[in-house]
N, C-alpha and C. Protein backbone atom coordinates (compact mmCIF):
# COMPACT_ATOMS: atom_id res chain seq x y z
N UNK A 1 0.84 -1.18 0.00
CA UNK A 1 0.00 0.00 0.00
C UNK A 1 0.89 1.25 0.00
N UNK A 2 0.36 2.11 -0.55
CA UNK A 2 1.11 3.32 -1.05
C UNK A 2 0.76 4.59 0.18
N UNK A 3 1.69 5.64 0.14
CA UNK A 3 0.98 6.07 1.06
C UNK A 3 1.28 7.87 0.43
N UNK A 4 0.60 8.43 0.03
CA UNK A 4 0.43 9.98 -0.35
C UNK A 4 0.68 11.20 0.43
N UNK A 5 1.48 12.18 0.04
CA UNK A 5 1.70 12.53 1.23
C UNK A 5 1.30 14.01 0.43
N UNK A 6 1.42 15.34 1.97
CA UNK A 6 0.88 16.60 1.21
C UNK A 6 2.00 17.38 0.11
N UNK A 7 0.65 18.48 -0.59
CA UNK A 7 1.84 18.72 -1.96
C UNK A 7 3.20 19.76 -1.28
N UNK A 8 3.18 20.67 -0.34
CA UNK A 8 3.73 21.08 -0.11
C UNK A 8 4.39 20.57 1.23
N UNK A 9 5.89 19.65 1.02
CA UNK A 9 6.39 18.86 2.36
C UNK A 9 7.84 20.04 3.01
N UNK A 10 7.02 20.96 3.89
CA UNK A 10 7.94 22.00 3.98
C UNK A 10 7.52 22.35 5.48
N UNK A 11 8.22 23.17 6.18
CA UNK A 11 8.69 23.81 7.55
C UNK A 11 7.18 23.48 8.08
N UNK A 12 6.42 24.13 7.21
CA UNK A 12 5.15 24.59 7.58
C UNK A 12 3.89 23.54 8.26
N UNK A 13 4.35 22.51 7.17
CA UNK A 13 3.57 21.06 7.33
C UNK A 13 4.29 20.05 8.19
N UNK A 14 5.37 20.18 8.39
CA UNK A 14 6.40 19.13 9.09
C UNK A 14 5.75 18.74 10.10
N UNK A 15 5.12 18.78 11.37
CA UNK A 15 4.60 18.64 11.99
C UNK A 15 3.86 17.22 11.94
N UNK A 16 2.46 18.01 11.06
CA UNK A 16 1.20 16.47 10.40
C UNK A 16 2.12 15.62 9.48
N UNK A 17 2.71 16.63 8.63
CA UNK A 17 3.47 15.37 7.97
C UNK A 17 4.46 14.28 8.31
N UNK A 18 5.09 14.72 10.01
CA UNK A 18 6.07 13.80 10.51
C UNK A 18 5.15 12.46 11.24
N UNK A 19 3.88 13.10 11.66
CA UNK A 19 2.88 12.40 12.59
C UNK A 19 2.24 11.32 11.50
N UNK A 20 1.74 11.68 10.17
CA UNK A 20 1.31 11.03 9.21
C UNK A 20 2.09 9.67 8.81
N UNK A 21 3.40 10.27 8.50
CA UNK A 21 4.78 9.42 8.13
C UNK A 21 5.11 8.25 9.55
N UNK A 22 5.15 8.63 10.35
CA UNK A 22 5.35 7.25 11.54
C UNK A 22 4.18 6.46 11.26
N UNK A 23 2.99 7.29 11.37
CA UNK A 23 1.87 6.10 12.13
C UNK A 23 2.00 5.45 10.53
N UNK A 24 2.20 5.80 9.62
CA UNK A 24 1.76 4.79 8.39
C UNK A 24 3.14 3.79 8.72
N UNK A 25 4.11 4.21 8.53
CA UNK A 25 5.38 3.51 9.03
C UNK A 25 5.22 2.23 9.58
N UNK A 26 4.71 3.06 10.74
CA UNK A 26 4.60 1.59 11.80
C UNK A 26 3.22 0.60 11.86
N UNK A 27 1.86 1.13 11.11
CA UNK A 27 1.37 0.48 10.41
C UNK A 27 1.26 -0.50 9.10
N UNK A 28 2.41 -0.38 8.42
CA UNK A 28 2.20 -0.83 7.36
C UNK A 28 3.22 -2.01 7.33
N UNK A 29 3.13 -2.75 6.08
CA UNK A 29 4.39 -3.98 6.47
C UNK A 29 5.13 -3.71 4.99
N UNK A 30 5.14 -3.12 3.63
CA UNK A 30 5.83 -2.64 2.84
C UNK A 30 5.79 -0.64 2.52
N UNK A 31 6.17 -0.30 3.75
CA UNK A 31 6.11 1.35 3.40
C UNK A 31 6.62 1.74 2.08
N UNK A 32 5.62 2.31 1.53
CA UNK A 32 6.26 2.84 -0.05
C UNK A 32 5.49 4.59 0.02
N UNK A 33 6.13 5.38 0.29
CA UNK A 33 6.07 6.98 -0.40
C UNK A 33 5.89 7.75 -1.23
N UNK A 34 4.61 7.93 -1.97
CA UNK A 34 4.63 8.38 -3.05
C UNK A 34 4.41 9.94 -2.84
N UNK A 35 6.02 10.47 -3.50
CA UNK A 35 6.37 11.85 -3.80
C UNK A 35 5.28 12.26 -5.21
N UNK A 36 4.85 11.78 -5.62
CA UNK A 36 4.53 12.45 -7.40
C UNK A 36 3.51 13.46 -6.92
N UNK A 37 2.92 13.67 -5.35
CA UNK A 37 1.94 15.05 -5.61
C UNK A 37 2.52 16.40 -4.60
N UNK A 38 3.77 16.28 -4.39
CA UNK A 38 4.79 16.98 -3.87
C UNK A 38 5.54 18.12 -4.86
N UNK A 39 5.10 19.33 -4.63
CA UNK A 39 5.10 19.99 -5.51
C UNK A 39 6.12 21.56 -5.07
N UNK A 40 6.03 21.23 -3.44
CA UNK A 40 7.80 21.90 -2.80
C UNK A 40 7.97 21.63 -1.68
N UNK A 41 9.19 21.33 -1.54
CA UNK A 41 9.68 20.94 -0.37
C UNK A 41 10.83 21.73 -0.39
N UNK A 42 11.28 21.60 1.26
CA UNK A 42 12.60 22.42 1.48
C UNK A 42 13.28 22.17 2.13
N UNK A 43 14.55 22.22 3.20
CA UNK A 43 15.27 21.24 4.07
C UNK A 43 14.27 20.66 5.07
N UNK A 44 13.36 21.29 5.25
CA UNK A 44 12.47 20.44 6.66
C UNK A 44 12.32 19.02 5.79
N UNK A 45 11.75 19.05 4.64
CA UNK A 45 11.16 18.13 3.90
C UNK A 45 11.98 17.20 3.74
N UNK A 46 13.19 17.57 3.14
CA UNK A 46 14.31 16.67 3.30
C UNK A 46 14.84 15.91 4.27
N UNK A 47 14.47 16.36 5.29
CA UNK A 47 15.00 15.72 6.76
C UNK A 47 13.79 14.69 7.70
N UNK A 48 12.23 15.25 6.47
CA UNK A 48 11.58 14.06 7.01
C UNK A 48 11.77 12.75 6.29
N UNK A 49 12.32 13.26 5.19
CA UNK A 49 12.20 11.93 3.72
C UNK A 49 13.53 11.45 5.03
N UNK A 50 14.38 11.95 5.67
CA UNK A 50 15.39 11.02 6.24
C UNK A 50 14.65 10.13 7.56
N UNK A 51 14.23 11.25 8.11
CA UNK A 51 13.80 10.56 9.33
C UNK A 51 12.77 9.19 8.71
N UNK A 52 12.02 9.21 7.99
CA UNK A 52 11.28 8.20 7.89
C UNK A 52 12.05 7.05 7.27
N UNK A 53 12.85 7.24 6.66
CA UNK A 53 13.87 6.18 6.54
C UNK A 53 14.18 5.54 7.69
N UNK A 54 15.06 6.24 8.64
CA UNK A 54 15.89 5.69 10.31
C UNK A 54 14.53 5.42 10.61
N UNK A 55 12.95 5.48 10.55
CA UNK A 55 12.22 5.09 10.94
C UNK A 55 12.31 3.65 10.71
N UNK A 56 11.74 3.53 9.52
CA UNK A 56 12.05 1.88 8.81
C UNK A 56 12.66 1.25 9.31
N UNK A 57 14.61 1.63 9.38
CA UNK A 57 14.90 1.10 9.92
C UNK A 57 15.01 0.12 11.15
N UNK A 58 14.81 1.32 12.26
CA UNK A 58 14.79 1.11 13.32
C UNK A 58 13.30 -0.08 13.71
N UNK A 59 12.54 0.21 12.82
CA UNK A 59 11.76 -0.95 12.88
C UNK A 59 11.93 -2.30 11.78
N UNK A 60 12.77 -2.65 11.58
CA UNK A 60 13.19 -3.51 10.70
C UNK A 60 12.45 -3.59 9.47
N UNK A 61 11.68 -2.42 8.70
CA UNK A 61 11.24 -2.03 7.46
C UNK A 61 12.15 -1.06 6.71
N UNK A 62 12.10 -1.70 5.07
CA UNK A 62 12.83 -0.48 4.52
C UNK A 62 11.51 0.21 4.21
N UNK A 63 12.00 2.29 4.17
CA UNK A 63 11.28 2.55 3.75
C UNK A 63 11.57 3.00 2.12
N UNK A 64 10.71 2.78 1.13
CA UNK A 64 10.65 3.48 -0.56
C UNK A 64 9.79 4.70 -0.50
N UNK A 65 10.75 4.69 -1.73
CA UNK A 65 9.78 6.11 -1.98
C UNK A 65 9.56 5.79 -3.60
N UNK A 66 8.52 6.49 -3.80
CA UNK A 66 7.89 5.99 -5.65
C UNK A 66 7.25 7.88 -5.65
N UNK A 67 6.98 7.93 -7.62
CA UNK A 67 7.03 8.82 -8.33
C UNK A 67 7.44 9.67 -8.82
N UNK A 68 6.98 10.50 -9.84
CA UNK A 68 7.52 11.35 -10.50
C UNK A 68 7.48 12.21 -9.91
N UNK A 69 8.86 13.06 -9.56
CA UNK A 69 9.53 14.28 -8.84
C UNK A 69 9.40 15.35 -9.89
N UNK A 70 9.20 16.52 -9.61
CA UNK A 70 9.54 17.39 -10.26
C UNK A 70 11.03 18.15 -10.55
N UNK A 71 11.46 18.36 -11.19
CA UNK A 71 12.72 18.97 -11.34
C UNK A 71 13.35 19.90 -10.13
N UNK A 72 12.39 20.71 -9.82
CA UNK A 72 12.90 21.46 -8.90
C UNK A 72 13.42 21.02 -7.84
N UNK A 73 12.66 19.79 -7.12
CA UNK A 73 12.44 18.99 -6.12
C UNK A 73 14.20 18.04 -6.30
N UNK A 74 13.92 17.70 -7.27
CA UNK A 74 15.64 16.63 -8.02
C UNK A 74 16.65 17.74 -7.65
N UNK A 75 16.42 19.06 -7.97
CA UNK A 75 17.53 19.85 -8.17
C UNK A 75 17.65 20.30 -6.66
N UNK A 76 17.43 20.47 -5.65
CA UNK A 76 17.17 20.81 -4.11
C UNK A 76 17.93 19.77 -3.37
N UNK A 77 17.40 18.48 -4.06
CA UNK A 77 17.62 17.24 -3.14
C UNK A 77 19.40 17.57 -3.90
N UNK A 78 19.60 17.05 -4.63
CA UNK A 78 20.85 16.86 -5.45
C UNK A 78 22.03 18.24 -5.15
N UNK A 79 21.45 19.45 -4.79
CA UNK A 79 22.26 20.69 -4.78
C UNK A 79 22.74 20.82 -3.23
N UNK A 80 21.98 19.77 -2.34
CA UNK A 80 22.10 19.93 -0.92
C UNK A 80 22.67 18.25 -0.68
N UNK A 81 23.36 17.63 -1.62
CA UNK A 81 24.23 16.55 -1.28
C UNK A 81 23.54 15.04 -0.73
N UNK A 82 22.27 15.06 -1.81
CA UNK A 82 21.40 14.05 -1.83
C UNK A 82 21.62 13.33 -3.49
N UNK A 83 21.07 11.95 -3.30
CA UNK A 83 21.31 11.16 -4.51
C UNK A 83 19.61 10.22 -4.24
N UNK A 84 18.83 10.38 -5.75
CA UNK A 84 18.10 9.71 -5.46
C UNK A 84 18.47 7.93 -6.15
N UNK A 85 18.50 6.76 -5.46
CA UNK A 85 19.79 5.58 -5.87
C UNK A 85 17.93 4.66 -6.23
N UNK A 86 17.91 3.84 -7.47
CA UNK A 86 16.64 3.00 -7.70
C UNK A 86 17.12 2.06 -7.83
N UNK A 87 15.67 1.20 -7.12
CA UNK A 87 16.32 -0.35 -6.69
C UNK A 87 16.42 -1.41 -8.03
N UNK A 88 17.61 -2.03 -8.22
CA UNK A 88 17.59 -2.88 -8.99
C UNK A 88 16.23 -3.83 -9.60
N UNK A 89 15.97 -4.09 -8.34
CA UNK A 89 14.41 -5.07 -8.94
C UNK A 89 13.04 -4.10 -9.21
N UNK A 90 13.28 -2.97 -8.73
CA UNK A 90 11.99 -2.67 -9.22
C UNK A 90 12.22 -0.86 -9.52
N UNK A 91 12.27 -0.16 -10.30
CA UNK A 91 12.66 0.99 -11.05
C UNK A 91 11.88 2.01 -10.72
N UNK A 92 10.47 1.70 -10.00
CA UNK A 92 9.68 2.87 -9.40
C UNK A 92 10.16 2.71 -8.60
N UNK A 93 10.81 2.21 -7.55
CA UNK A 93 11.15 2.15 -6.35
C UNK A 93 12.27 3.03 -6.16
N UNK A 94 12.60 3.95 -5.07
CA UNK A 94 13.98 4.57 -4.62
C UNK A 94 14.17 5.06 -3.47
N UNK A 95 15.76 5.08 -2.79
CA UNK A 95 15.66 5.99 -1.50
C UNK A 95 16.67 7.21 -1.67
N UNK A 96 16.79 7.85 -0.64
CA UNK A 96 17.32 8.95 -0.73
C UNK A 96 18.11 8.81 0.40
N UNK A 97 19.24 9.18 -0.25
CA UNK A 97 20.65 8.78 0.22
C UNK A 97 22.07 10.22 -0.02
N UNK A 98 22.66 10.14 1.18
CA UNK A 98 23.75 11.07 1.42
C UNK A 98 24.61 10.56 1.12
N UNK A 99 25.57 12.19 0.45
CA UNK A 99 27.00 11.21 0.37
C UNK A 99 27.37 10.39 -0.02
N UNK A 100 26.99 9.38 -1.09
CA UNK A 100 26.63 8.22 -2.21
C UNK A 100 26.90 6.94 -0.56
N UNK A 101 26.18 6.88 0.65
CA UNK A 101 26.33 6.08 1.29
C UNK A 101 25.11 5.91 2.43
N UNK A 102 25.12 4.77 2.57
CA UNK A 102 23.60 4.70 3.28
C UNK A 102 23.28 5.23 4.47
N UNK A 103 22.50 5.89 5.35
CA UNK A 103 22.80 6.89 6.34
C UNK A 103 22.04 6.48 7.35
């Protein structure tokens, strides 16, 4: 199950959107993220796409992320020392990763 998140993932929303992002987290048994109705984000945003990762983790789930990004969004993540890396088996699938190393 997919899980949608709001279009604007920024300072403003961080909050519902961090509260949204766990409980699906820890509800779900394949967390997958779909960015495609994300339309700006800004370092807050970036730092939840992390935290919900160490979320996964820490609960022995990976978390994905799926859709089409907008450019701006690629160019933010990528200009602030992010790589978006897609999984071999499945090409919608990706995480977001520092430093070309897993974090």
């Amino acid at each position: 199950m997919k899980k949608d998140i709001e279009a604007n993932f920024t300072i403003e929303n961080a909050k519902s959107i961090a509260g949204a992002l766990n409980k699906y987290i820890k509800t779900s048994d394949n967390p997958v993220i779909d960015l495609s109705v994300v339309k700006k984000i800004d370092l807050s945003g970036i730092q939840l796409l992390i935290a919900a990762h160490k979320t996964g983790e820490k609960l022995g789930k990976p978390v994905y992320f799926t859709g089409n990004i907008t450019k701006n969004i690629y160019d933010l993540l990528n200009d602030n020392g992010f790589s978006l890396v897609h999984l071999e088996s499945d090409e919608k699938l990706f995480t977001v990763r520092r430093s070309s190393r897993e974090f």
